[in-house]
Protein backbone atom coordinates (compact mmCIF):
# COMPACT_ATOMS: atom_id res chain seq x y z
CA UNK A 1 158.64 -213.06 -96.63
CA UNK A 2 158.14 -209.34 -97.30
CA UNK A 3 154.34 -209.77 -98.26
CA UNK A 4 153.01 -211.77 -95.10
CA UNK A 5 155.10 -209.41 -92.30
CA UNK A 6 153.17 -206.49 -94.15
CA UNK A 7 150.20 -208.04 -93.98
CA UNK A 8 150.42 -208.60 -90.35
CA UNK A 9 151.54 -205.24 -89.73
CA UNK A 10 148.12 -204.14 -91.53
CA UNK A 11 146.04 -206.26 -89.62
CA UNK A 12 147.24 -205.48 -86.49
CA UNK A 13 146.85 -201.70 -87.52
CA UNK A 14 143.30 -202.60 -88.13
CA UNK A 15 142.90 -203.94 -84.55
CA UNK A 16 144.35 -201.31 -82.57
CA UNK A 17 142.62 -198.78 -84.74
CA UNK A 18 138.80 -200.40 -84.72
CA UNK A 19 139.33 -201.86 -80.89
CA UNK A 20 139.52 -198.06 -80.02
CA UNK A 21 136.06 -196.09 -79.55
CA UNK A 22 135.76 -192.19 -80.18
CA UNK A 23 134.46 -190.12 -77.57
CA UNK A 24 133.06 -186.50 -77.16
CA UNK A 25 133.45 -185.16 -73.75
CA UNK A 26 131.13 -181.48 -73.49
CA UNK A 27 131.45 -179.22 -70.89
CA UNK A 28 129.44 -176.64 -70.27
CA UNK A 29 127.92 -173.48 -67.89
CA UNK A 30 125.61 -175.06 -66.00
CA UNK A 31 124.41 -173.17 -62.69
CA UNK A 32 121.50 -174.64 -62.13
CA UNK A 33 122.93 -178.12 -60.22
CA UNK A 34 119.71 -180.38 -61.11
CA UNK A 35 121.15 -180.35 -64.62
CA UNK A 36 123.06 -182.29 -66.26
CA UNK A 37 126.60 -180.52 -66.40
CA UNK A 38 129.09 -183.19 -68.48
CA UNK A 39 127.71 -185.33 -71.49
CA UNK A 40 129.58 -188.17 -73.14
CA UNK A 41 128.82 -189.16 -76.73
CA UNK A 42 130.32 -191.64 -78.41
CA UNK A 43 130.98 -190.48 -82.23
CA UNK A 44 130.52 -192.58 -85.13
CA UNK A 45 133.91 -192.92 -87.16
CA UNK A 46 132.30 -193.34 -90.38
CA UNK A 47 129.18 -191.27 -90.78
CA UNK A 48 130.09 -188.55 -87.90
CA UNK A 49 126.68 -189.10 -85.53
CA UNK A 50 127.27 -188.59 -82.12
CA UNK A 51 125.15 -191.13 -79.35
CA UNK A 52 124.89 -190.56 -75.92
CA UNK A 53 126.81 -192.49 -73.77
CA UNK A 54 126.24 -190.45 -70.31
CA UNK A 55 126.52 -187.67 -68.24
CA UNK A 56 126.19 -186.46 -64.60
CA UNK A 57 124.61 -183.53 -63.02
CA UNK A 58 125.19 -181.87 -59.68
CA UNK A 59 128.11 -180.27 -60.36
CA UNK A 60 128.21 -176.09 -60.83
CA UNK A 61 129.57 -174.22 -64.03
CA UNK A 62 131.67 -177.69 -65.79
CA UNK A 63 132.74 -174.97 -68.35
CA UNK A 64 136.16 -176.43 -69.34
CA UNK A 65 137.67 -179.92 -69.28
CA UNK A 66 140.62 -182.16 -69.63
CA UNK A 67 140.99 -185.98 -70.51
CA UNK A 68 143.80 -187.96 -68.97
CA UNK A 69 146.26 -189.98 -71.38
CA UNK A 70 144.12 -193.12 -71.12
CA UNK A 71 140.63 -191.72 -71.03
CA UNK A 72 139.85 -192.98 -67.73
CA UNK A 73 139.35 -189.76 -65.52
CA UNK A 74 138.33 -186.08 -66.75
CA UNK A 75 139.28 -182.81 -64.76
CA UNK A 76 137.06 -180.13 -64.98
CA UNK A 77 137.37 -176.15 -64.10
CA UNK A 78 133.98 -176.08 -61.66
CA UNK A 79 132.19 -173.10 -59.77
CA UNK A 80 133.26 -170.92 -63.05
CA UNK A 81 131.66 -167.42 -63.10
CA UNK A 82 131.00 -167.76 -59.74
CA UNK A 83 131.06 -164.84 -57.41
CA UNK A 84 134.15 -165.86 -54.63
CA UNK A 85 134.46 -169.13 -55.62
CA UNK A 86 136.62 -171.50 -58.24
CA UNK A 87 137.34 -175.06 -57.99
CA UNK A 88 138.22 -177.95 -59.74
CA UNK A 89 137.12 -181.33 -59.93
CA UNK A 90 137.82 -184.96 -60.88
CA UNK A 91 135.43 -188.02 -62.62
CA UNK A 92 135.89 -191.21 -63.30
CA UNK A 93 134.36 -192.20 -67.00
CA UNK A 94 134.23 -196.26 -67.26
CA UNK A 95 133.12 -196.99 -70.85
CA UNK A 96 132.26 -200.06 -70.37
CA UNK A 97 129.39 -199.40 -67.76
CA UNK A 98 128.70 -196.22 -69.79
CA UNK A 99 129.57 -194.44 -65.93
CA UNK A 100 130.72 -190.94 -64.80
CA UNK A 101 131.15 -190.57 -61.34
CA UNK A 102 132.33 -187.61 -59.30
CA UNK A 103 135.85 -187.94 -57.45
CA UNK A 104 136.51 -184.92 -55.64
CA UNK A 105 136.80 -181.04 -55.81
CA UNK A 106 139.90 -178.61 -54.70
CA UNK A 107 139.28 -175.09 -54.54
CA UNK A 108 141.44 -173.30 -56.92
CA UNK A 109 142.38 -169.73 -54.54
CA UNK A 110 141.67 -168.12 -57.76
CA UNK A 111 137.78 -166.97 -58.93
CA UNK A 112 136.55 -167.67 -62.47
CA UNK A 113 138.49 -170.97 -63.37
CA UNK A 114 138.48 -171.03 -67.39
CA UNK A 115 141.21 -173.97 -68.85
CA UNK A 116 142.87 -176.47 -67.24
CA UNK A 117 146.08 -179.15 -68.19
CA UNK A 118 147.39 -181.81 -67.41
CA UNK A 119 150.92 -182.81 -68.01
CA UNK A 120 152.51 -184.96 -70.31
CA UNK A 121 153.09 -187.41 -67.29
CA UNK A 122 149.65 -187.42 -65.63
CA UNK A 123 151.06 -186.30 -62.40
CA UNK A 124 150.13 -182.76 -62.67
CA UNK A 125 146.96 -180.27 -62.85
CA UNK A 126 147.47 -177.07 -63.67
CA UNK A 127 144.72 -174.41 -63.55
CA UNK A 128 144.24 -170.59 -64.82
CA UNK A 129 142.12 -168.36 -62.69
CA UNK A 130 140.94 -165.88 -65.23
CA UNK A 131 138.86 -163.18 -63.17
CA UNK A 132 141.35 -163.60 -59.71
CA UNK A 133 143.82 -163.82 -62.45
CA UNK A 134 146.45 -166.54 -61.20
CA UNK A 135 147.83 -170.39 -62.07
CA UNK A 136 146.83 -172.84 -59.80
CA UNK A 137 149.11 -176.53 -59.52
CA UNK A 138 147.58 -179.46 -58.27
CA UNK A 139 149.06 -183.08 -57.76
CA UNK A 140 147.00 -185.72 -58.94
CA UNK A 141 146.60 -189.22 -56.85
CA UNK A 142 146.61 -192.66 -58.95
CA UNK A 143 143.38 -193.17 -58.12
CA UNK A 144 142.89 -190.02 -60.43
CA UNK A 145 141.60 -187.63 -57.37
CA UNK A 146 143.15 -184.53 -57.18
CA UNK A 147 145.70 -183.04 -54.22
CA UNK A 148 145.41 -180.12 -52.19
CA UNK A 149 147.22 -177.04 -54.43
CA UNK A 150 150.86 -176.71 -53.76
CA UNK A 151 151.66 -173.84 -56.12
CA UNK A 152 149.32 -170.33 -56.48
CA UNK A 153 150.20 -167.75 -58.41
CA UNK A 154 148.52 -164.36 -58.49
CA UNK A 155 148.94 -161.62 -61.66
CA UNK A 156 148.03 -157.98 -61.43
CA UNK A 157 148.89 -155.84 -64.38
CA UNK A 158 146.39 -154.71 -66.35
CA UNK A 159 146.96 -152.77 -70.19
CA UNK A 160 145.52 -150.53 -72.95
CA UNK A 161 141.82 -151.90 -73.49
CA UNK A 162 139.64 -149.62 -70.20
CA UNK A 163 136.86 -152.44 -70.26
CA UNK A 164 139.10 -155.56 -71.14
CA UNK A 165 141.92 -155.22 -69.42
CA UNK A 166 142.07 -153.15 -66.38
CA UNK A 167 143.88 -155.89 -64.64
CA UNK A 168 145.61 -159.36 -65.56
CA UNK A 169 143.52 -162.19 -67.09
CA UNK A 170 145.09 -165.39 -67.08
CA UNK A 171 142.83 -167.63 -70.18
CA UNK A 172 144.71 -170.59 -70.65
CA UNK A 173 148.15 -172.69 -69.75
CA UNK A 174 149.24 -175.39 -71.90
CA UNK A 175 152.48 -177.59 -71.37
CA UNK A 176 155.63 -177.63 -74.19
CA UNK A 177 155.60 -180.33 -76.54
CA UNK A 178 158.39 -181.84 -74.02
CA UNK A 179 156.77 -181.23 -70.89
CA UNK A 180 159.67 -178.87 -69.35
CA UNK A 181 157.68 -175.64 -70.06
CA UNK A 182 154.06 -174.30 -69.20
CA UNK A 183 152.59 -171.69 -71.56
CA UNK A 184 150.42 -168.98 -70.40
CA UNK A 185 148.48 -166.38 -72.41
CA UNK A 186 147.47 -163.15 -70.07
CA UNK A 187 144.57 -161.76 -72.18
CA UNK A 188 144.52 -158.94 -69.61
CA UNK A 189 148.24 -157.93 -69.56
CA UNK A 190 148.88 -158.97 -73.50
CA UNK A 191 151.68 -161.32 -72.41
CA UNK A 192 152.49 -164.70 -73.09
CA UNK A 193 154.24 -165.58 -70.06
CA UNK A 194 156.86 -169.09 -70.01
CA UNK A 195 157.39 -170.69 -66.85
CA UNK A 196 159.94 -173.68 -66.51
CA UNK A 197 158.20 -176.74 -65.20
CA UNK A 198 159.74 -179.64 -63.56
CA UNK A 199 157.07 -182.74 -62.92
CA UNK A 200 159.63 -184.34 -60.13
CA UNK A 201 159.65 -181.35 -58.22
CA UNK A 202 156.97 -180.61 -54.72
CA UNK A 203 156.59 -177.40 -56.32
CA UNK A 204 156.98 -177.68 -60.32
CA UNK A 205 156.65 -174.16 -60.96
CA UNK A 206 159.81 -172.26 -61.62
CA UNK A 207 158.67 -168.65 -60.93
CA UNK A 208 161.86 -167.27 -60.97
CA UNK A 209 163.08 -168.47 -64.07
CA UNK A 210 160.36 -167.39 -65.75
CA UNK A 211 159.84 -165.07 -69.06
CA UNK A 212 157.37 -163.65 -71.45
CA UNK A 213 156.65 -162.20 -75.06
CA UNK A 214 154.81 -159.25 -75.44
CA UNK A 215 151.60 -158.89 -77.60
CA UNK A 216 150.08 -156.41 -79.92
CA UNK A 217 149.04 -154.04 -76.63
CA UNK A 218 145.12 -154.53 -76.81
CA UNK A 219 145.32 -157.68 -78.76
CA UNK A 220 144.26 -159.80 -75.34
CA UNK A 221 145.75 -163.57 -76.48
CA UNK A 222 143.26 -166.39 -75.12
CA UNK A 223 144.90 -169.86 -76.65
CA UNK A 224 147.97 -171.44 -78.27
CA UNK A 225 148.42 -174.39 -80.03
CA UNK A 226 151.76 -176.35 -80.50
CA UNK A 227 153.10 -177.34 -84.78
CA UNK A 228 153.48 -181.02 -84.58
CA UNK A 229 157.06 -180.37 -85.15
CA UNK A 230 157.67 -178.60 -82.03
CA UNK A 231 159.44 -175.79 -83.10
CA UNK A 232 156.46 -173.35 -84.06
CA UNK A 233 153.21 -171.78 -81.94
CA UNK A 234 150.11 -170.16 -82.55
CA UNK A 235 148.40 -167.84 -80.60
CA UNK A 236 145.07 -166.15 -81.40
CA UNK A 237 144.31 -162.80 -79.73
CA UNK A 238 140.91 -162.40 -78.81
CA UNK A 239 139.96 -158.89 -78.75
CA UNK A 240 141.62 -158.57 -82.28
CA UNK A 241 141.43 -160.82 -83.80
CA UNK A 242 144.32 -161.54 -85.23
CA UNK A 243 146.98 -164.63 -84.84
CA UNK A 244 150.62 -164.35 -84.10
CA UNK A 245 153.10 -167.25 -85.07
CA UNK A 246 156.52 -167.99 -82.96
CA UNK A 247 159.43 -170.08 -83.11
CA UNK A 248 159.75 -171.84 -79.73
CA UNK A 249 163.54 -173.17 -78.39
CA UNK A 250 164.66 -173.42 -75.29
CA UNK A 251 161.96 -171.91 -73.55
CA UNK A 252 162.14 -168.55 -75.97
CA UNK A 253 159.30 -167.30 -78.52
CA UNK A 254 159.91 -165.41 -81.26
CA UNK A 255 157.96 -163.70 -83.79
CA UNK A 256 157.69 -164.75 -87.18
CA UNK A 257 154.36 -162.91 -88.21
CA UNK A 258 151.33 -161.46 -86.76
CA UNK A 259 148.24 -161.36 -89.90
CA UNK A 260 144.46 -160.45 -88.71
CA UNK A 261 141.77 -162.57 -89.18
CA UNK A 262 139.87 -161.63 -92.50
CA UNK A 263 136.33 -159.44 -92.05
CA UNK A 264 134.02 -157.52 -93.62
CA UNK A 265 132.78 -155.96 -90.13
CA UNK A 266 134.80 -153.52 -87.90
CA UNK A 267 134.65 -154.37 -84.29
CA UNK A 268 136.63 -153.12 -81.26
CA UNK A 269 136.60 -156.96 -79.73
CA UNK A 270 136.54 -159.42 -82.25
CA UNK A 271 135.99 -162.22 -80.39
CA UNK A 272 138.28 -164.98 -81.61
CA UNK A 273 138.22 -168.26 -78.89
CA UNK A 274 139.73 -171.50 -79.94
CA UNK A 275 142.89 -171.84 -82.10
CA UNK A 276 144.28 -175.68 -83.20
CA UNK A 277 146.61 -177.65 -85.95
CA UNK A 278 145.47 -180.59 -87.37
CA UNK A 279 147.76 -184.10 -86.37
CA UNK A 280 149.20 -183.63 -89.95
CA UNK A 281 150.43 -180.35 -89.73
CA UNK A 282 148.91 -178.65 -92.90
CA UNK A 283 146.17 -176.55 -91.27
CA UNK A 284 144.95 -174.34 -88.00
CA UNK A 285 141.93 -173.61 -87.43
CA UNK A 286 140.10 -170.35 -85.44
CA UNK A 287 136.81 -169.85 -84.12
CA UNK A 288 135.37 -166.39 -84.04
CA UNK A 289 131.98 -165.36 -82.07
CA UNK A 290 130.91 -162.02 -81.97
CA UNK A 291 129.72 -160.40 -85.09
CA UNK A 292 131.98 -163.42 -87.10
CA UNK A 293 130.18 -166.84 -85.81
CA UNK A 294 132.65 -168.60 -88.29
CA UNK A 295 135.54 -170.92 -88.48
CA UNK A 296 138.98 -169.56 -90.22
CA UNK A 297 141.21 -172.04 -92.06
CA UNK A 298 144.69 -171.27 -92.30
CA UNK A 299 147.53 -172.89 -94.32
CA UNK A 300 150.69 -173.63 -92.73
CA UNK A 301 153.77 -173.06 -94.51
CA UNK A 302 157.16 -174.59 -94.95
CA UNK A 303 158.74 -171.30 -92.81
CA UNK A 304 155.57 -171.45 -90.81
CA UNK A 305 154.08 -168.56 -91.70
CA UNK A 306 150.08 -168.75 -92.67
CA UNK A 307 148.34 -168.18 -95.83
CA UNK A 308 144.41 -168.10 -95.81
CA UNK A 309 142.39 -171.25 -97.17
CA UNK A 310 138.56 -170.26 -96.01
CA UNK A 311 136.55 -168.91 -93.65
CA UNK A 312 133.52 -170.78 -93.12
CA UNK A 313 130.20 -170.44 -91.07
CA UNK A 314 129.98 -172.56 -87.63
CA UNK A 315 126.44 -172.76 -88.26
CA UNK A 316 125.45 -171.52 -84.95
CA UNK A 317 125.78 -168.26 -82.55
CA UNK A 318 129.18 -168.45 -80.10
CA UNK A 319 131.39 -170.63 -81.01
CA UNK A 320 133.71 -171.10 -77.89
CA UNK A 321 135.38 -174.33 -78.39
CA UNK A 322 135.67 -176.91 -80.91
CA UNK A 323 137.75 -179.88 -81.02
CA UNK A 324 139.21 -182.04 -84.18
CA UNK A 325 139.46 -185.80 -84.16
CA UNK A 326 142.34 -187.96 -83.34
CA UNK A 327 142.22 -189.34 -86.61
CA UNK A 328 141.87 -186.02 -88.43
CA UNK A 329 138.58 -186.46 -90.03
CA UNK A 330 136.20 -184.54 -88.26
CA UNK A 331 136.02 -181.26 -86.52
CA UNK A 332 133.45 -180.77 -84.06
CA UNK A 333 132.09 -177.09 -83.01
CA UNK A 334 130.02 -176.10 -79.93
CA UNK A 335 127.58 -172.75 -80.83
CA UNK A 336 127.20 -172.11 -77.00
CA UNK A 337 124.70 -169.37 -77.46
CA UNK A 338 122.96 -170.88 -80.06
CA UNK A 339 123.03 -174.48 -78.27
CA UNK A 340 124.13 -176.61 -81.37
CA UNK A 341 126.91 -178.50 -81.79
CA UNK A 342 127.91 -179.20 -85.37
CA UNK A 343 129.94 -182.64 -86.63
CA UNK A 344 131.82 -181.41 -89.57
CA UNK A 345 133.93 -183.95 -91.96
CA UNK A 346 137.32 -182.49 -92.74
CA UNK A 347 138.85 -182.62 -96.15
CA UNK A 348 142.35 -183.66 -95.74
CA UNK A 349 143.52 -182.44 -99.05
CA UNK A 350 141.97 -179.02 -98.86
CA UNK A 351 141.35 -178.43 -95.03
CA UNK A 352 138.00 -176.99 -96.14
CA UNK A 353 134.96 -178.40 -93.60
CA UNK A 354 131.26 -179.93 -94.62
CA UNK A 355 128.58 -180.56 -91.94
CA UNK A 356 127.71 -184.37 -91.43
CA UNK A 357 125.44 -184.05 -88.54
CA UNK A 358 124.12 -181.68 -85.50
CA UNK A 359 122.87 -182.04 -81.89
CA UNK A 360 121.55 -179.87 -79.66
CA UNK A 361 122.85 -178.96 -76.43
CA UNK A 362 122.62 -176.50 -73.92
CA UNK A 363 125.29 -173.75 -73.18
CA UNK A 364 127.82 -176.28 -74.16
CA UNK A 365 131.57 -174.18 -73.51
CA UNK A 366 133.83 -177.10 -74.35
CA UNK A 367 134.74 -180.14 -76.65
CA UNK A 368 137.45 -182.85 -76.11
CA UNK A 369 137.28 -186.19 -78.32
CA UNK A 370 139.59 -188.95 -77.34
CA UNK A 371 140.01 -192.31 -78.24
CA UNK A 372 139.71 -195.20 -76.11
């Protein structure tokens, strides 16, 4: 009996997993509204080719974007590195059709909108102002538009760095593996600051309960990236360059280790940008622009500290984002200055990266894949 209940188990693993298509969702700085602003590609599973699907234009500055659970609407930080303005905006992707099509816009109270997520639940949009440093918390409506805000929150303090960090600069919030925590680097104030987050709550923002770690003063941390297991996270310091592991209970980080990212150039701001884990947990990844242009691959251990594997080119000038594949096979990089994005096949085994095929793209800031 054993035999035939496995075999069913392995086809039906077959059908979820081949039913599913990949998609690449770019973002990008786009002032000019005639152009196109989002693209949709669908990627190739076996060969790692990307193929247009769509995209949609009349939108200002798409420079940063997240996918709901099901792939059915994308939220985008809009009206970025705009002079007294920052919103953010909702779409509609139906595969099927191969359609994108604009929902609304909220404006954020903040200027300079730069990384935006959503909750574990789907209820909630939260949004970090990085020039009028601040979070920003929006509901979102089942029909996947977004609310009016119901939670601002403005940062001042500035640190050590005269041209970086004369005042607070909020770069990125990302939720706790079990959605009761948001995560906030301050690149400006070199804090990490923890705020407890209800979803059931009018206002899910605990301000007063709230805590932080202190960085390297003149490190300036961008982005952090959950372990699979929960218990460890990664932050990479942009101005640097240099990555700083935690333990995370309860709310709490702690320090395990801080190492610097390996160069052969001095620079006063290193330029580090993206930081993730594969689904597996063996390896993170960093990109570095600036003098770098390159992709660091790190080893995780059993304590979770890191041990170096590589550092490898990203085959392009800038690269600000990158994203890796649900299934763990490819990592895809957008050069923004360069305008190249570059498919690279992952080796599981080794974590080590090989280009499989490129596209070109103007200013191209983000990349989100998701299966659907």
């Amino acid at each position: 009996m054993k035999k035939p209940f496995l075999l069913l188990l392995a086809l039906i693993s077959f059908h979820i997993t081949y039913s599913q298509n990949s998609y690449v969702f770019f973002g990008s700085y786009t002032p000019d509204k005639s152009a196109e602003g989002i693209y949709i590609y669908q990627l190739d599973t076996i060969k790692g080719k990307l193929s247009k699907i769509t995209s949609i234009s009349n939108i200002s500055n798409p420079s940063y974007l997240s996918i709901s659970n099901e792939g059915q609407f994308i939220y985008a930080c809009t009206e970025s590195k705009t002079p007294n303005a920052g919103s953010v905006s909702s779409f509609k992707f139906d595969p099927q059709n191969k359609s994108l099509t604009f929902l609304n816009s909220q404006k954020t109270n903040g200027e300079n909108p730069v990384y935006l997520s959503l909750d574990h639940t789907g209820k909630w949009l939260v949004d970090a102002n990085y020039t009028g440093s601040s979070i920003s918390i929006f509901p979102i409506a089942e029909d996947g538009k977004i609310n009016p805000i119901v939670q601002h929150i403005p940062f001042t303090e500035g640190s050590i760095n005269p041209e970086r960090q004369k005042s607070s600069h909020v770069h990125s919030v990302f939720f706790s593996p079990d959605n009761n925590y948001i995560i906030s680097p301050d690149l400006g104030a070199d804090k990490i600051r923890i705020f407890p987050f209800d979803n059931n709550k009018k206002e899910p923002l605990d301000i007063s309960n709230s805590n932080f770690v202190k960085s390297t003063p003149g490190s300036g941390p961008r982005h952090f990236a959950f372990h699979p297991n929960k218990k460890w996270g990664y932050s990479i310091e942009e101005i640097a360059g240099a990555i700083s592991s935690y333990t995370f209970e309860k709310g709490q980080l702690n320090l395990i280790e801080r190492i610097k990212i390996q160069s052969k150039k001095e620079s006063k701001d290193f330029g580090s940008a993206e930081i993730l884990i594969s689904s597996d947990g063996k390896f993170l990844y960093v990109s570095n622009r600036g003098i770098e242009n390159s992709i660091s691959i790190y080893g995780i251990q059993k304590n979770g500290t890191l041990k170096s594997v590589a550092t490898q080119s990203s085959l392009g000038n800038h690269p600000r984002n990158f994203a890796i594949s649900p299934s763990g096979k490819f990592l895809i990089v957008a050069n923004m200055n360069s305008e190249n994005v570059i498919v690279f096949k992952r080796n599981p085994k080794t974590g080590l990266l090989k280009k499989v095929s490129e596209l070109k793209l103007k200013n191209i800031s983000c990349v989100k894949i998701k299966n659907i």
